[in-house]
N, C-alpha and C. Protein backbone atom coordinates (compact mmCIF):
# COMPACT_ATOMS: atom_id res chain seq x y z
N UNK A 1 123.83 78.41 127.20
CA UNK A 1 123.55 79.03 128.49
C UNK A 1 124.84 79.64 129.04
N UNK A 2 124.81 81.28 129.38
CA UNK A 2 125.84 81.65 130.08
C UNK A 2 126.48 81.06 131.53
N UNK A 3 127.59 81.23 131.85
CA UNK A 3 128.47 80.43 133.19
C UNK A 3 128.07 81.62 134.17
N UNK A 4 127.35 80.77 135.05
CA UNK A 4 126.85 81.60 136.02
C UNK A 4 127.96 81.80 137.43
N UNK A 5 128.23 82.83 137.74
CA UNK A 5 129.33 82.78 139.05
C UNK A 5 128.31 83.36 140.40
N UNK A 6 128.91 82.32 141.46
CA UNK A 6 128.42 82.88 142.60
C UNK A 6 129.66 82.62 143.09
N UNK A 7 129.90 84.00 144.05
CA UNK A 7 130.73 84.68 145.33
C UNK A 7 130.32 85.21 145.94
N UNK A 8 131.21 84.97 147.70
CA UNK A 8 130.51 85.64 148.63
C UNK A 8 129.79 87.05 148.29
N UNK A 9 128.91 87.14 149.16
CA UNK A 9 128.61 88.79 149.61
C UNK A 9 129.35 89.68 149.72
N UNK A 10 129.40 90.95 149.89
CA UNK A 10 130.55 92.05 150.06
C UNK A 10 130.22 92.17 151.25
N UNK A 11 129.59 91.55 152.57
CA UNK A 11 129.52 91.92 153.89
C UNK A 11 130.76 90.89 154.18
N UNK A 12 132.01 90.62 153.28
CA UNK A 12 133.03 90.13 154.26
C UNK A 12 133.97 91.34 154.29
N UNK A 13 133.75 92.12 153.95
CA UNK A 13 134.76 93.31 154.33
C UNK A 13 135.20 93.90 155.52
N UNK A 14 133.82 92.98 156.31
CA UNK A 14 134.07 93.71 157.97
C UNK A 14 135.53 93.15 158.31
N UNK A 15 135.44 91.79 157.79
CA UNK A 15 136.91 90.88 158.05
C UNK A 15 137.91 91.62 158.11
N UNK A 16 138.31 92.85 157.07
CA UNK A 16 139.06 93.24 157.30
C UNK A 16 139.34 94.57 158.12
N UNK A 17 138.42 94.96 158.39
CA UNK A 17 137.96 96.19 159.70
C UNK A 17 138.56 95.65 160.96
N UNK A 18 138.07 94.25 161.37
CA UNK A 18 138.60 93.82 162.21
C UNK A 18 139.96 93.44 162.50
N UNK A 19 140.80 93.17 161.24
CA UNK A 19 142.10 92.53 161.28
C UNK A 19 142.66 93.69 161.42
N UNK A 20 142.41 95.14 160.93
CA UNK A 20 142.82 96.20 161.58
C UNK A 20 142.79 96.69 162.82
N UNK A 21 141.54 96.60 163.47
CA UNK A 21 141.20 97.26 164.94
C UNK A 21 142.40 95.73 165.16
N UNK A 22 142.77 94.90 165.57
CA UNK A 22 143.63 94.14 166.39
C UNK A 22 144.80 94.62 165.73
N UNK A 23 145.16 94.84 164.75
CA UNK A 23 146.83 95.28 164.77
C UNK A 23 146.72 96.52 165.40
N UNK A 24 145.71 97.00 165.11
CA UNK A 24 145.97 98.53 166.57
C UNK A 24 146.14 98.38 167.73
N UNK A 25 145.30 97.41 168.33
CA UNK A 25 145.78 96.96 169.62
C UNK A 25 146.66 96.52 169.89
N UNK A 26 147.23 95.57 168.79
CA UNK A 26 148.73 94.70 169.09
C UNK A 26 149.24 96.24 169.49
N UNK A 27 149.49 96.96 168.28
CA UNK A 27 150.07 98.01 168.31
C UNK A 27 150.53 98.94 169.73
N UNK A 28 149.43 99.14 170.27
CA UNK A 28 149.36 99.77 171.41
C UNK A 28 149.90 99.16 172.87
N UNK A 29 149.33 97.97 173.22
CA UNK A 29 150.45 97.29 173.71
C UNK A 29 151.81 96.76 173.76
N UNK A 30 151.92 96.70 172.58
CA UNK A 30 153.66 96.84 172.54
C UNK A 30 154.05 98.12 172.70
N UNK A 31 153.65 99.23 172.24
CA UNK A 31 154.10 100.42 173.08
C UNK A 31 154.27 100.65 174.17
N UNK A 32 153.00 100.21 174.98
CA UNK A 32 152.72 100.16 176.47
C UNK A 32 153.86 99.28 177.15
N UNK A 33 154.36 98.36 176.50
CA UNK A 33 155.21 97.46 177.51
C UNK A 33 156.11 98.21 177.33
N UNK A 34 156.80 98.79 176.48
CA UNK A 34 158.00 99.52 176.19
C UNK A 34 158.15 100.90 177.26
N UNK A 35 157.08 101.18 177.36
CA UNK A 35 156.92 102.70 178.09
C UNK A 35 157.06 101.95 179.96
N UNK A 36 156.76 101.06 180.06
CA UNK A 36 156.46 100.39 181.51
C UNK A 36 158.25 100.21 181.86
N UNK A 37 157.83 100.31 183.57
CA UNK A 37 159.63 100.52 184.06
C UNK A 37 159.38 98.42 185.01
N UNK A 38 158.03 98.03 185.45
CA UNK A 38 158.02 96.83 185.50
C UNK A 38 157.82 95.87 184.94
N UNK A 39 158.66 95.02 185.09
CA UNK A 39 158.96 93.83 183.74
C UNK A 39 157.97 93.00 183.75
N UNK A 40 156.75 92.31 185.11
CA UNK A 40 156.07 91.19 184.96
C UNK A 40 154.62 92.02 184.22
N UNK A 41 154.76 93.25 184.07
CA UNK A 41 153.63 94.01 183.39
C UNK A 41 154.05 94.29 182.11
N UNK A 42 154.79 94.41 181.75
CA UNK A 42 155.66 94.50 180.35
C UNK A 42 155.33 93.30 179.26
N UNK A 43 155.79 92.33 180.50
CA UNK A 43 155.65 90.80 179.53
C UNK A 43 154.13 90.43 179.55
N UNK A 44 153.57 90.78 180.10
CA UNK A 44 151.98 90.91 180.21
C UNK A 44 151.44 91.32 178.85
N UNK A 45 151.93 92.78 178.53
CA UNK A 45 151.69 93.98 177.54
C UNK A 45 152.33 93.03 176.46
N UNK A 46 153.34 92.30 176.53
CA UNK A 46 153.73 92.07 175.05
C UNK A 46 153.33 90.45 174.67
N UNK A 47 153.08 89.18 175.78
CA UNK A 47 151.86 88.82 175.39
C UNK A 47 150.46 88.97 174.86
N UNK A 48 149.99 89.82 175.09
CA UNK A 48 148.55 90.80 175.14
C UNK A 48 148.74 91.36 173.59
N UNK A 49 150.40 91.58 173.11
CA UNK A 49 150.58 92.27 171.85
C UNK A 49 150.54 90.95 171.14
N UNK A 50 151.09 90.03 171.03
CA UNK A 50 151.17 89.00 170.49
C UNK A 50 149.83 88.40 170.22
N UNK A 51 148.84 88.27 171.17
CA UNK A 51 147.61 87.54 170.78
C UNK A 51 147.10 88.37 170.27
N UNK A 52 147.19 89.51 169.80
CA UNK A 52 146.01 90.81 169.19
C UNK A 52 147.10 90.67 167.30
N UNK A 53 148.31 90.17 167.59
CA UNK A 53 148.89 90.06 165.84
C UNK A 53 148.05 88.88 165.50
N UNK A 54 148.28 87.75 166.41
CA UNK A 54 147.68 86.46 166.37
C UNK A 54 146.17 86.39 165.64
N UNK A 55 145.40 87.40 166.37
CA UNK A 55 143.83 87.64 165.61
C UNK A 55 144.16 88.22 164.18
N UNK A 56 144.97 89.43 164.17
CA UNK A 56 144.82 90.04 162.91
C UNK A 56 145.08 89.22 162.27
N UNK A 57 146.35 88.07 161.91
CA UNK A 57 146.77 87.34 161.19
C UNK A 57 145.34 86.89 160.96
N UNK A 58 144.36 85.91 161.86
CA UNK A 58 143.77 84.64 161.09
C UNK A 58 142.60 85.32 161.07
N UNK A 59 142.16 86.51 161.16
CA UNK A 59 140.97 87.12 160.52
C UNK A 59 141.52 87.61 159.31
N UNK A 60 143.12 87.87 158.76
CA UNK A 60 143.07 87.98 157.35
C UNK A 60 142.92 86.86 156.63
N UNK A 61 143.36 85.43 157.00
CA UNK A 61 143.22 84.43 156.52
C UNK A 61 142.07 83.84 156.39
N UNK A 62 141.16 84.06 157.27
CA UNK A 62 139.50 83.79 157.01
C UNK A 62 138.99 84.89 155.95
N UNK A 63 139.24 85.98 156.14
CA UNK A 63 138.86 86.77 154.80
C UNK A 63 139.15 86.16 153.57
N UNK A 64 140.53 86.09 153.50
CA UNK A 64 140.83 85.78 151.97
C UNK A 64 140.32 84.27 151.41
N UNK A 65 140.07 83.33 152.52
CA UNK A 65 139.72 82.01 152.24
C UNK A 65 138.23 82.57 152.01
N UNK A 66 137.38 83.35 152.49
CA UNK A 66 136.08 83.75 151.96
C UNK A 66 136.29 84.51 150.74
N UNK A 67 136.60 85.04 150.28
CA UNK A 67 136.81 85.58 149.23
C UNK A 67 137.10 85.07 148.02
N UNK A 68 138.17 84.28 148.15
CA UNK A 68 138.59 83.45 147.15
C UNK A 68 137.86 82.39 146.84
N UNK A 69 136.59 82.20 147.65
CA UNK A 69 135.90 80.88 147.17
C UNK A 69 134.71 81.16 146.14
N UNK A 70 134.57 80.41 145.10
CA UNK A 70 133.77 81.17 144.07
C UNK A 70 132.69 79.54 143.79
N UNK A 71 131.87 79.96 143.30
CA UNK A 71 131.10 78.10 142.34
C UNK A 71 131.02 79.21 140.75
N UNK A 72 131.24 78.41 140.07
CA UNK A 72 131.17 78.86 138.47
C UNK A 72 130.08 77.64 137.79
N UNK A 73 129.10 77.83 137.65
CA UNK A 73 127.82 76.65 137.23
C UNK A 73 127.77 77.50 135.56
N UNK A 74 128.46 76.35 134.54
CA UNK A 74 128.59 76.03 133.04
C UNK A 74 127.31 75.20 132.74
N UNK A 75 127.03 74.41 131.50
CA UNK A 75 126.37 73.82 130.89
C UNK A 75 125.96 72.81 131.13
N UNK A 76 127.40 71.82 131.44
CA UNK A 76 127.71 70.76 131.74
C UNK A 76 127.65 70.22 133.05
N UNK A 77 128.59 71.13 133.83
CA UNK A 77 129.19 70.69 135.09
C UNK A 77 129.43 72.26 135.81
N UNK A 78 129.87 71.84 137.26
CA UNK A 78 130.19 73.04 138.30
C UNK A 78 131.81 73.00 138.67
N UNK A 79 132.19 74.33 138.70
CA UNK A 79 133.74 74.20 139.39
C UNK A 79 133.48 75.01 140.90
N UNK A 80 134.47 74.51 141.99
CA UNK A 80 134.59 74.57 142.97
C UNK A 80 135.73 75.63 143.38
N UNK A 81 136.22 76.67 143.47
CA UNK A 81 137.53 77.26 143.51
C UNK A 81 137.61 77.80 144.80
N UNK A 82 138.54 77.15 145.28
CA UNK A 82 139.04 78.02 146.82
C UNK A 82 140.53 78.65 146.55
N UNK A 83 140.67 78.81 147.50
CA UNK A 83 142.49 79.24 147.60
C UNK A 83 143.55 78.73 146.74
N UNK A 84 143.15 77.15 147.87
CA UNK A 84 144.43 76.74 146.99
C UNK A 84 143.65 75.26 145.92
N UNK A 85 142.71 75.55 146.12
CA UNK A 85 142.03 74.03 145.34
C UNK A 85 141.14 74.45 144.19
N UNK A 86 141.11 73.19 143.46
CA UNK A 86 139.77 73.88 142.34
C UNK A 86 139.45 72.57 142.25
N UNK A 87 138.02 72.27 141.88
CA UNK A 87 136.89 70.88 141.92
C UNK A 87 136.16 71.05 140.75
N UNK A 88 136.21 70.47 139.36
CA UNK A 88 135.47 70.08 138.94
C UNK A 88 134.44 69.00 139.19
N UNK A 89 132.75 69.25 138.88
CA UNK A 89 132.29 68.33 138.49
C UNK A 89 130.90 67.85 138.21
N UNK A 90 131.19 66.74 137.25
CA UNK A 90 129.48 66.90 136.24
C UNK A 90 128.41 67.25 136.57
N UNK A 91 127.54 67.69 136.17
CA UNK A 91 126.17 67.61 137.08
C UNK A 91 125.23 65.47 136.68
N UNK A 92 126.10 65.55 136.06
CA UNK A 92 125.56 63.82 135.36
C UNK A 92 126.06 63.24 136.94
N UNK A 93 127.43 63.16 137.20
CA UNK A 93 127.59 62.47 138.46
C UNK A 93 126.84 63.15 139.60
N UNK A 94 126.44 63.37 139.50
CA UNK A 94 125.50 63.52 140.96
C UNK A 94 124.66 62.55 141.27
N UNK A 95 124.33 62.33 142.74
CA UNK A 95 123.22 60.86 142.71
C UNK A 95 122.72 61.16 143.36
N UNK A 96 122.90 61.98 144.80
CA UNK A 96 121.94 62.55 145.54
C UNK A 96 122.42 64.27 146.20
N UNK A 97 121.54 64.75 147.01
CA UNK A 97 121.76 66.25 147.80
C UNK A 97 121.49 65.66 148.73
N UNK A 98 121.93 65.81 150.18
CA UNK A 98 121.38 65.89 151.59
C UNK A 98 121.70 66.93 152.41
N UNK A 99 120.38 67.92 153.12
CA UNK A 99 120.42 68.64 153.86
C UNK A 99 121.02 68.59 154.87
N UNK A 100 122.19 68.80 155.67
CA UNK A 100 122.81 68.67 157.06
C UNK A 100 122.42 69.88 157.94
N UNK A 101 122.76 69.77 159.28
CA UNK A 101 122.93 70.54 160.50
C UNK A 101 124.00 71.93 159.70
N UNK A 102 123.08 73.06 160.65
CA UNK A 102 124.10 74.19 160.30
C UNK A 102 124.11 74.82 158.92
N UNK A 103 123.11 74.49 158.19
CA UNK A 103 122.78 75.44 156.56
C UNK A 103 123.57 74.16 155.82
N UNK A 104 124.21 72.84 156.41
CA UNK A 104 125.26 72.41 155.33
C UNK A 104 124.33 71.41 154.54
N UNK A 105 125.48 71.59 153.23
CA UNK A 105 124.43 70.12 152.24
C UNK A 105 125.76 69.57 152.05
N UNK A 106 125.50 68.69 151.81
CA UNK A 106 126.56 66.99 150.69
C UNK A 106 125.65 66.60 149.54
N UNK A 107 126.73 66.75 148.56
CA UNK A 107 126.47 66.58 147.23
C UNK A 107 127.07 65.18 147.43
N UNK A 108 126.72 64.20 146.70
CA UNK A 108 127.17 62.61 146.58
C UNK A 108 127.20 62.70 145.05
N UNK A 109 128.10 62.77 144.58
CA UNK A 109 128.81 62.40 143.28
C UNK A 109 129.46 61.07 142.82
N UNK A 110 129.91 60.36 141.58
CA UNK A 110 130.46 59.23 141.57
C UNK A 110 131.71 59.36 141.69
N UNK A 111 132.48 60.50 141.99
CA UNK A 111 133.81 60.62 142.53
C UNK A 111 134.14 61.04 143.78
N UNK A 112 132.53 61.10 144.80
CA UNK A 112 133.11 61.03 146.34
C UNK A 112 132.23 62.00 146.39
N UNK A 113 132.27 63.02 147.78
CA UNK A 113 130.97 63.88 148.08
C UNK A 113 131.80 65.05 148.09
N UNK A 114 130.78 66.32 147.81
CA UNK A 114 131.10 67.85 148.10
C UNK A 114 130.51 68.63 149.26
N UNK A 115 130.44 68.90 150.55
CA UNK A 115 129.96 69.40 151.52
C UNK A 115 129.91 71.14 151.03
N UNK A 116 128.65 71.85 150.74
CA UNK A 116 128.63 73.17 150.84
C UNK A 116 127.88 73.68 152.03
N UNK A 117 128.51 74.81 152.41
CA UNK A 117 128.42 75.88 153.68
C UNK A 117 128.53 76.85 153.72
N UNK A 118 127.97 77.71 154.82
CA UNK A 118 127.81 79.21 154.37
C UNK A 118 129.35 79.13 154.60
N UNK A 119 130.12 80.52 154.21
CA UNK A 119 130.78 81.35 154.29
C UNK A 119 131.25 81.74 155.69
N UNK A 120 129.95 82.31 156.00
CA UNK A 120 129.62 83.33 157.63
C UNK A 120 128.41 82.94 157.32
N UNK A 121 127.84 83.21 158.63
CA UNK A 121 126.83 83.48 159.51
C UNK A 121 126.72 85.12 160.04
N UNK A 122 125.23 85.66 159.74
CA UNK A 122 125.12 87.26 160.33
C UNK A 122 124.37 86.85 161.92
N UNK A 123 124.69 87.15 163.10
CA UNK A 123 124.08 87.36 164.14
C UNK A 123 123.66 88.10 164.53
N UNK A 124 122.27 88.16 165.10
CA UNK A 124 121.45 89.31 165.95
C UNK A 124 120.79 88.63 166.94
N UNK A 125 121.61 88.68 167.88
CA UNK A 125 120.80 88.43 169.09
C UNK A 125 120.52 86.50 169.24
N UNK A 126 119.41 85.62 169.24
CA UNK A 126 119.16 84.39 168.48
C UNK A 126 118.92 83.99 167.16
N UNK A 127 118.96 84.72 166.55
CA UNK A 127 118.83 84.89 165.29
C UNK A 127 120.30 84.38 164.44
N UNK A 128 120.54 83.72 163.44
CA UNK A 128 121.69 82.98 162.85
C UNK A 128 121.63 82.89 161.75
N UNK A 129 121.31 83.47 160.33
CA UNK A 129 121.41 83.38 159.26
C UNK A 129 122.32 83.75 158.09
N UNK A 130 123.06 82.54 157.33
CA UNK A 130 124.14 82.65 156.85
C UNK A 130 124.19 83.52 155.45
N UNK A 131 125.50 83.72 155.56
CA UNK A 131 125.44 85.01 154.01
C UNK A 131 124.85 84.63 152.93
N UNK A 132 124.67 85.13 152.34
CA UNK A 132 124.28 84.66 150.82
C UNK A 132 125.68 85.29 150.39
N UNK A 133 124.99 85.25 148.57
CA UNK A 133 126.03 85.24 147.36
C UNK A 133 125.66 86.37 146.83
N UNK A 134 126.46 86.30 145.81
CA UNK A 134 126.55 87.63 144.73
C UNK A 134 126.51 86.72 143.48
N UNK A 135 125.22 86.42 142.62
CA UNK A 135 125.29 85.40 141.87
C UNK A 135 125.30 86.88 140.30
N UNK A 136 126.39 86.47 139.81
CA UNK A 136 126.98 87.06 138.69
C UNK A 136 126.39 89.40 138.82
N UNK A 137 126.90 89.11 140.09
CA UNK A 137 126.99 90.52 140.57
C UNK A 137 125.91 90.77 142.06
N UNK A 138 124.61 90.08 141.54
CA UNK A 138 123.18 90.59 142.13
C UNK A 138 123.36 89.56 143.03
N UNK A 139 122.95 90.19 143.94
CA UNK A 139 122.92 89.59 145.79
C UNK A 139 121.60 88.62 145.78
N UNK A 140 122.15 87.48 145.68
CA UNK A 140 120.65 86.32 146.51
C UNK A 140 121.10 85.49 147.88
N UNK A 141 119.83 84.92 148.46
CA UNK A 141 120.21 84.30 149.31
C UNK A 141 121.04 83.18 149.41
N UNK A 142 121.92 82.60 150.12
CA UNK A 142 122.45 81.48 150.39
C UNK A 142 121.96 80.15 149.69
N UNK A 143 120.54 80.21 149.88
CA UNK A 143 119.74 78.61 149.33
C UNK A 143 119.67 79.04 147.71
N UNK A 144 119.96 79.58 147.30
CA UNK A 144 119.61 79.58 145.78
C UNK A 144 120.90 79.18 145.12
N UNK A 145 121.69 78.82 145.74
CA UNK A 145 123.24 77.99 144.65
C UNK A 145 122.59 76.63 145.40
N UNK A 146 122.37 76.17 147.01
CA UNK A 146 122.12 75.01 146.71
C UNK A 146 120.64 74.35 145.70
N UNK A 147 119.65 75.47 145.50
CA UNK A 147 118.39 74.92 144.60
C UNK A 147 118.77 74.70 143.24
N UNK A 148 119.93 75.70 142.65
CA UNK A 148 120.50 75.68 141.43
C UNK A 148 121.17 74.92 141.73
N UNK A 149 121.71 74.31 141.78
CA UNK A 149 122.73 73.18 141.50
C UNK A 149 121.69 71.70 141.78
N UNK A 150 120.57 71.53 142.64
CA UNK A 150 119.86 70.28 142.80
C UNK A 150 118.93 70.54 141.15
N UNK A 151 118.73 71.36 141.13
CA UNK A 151 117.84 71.23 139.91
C UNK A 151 118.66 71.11 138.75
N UNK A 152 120.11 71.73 138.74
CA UNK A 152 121.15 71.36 137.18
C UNK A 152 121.07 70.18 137.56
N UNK A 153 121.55 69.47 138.17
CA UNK A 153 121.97 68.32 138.92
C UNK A 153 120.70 66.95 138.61
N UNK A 154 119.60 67.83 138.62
CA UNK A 154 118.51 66.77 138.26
C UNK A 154 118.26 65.80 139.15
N UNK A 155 118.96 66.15 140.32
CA UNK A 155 118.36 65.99 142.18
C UNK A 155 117.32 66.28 143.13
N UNK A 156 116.63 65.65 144.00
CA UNK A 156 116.04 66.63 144.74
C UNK A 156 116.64 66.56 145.98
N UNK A 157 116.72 67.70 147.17
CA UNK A 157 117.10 67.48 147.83
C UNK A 157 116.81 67.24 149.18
N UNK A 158 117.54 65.77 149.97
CA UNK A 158 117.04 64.91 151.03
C UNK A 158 116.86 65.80 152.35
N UNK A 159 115.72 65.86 152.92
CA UNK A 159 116.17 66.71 154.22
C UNK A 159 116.48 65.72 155.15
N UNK A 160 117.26 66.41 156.07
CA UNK A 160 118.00 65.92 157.44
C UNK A 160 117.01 64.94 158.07
């Protein structure tokens, strides 16, 4: 059986739309304080610049931590890869799935538990439904890595 990869969606790209529109703003306010002849409006403008680097920074860092997170489901077992971590592990150790609050599940393994979660969440209005994947290119929903993995796994899974 081929190694199946799921990664985010390509709707995290907005991530980086956004980390741009705020370095523009940083941008612009630090100009603005520079151009200003009063100082308690200045330091205003270059606070105001500072919290708009502040966003760009950790909306690049939420991008790339979405990005970089992959599941690779082999024969045997599943790997886990984020940033800076990687998780093997069997589908034999598994003992149970439980559904949590918020799209999350816990995997209970004999080497401790794995909590999976969306990525993002898309909002419209009340409406809250989290990204799906790109399972070895082709876009599925979110619940189909946790059904694939309860069924490799030879689990079913507990609801909340």
């Amino acid at each position: 059986m081929p190694t199946v990869t799921y990664r985010p969606a390509e709707v995290l790209h907005w991530f980086g739309v956004g980390s741009n529109e705020a370095r523009h703003r940083a941008r612009q306010k630090g100009q603005s304080a520079l151009a200003r002849n009063d100082f308690i409006k200045s330091i205003k403008d270059v606070a105001g610049a500072a919290s708009e680097f502040g966003k760009s920074t950790l909306t690049d860092l939420v991008q790339r931590k979405a990005e970089d997170t992959s599941y690779q489901l082999s024969d045997d077992a599943f790997e886990v890869m984020g940033t800076t971590s990687r998780k093997r592990i069997l589908y034999s150790d598994a003992t149970e799935f439980h559904a949590k609050q918020n799209d999350r599940y816990e995997l209970i393994h004999k080497g401790g538990s794995l909590t999976i979660k969306p990525i993002a969440h898309l909002l419209a209005g009340r409406m809250r439904v989290p990204v799906g994947w790109l399972r070895n290119g082709m876009e599925v929903p979110y619940a189909l890595l946790i059904e694939e993995l309860a069924a490799r796994c030879g689990v079913e899974i507990i609801p909340e």
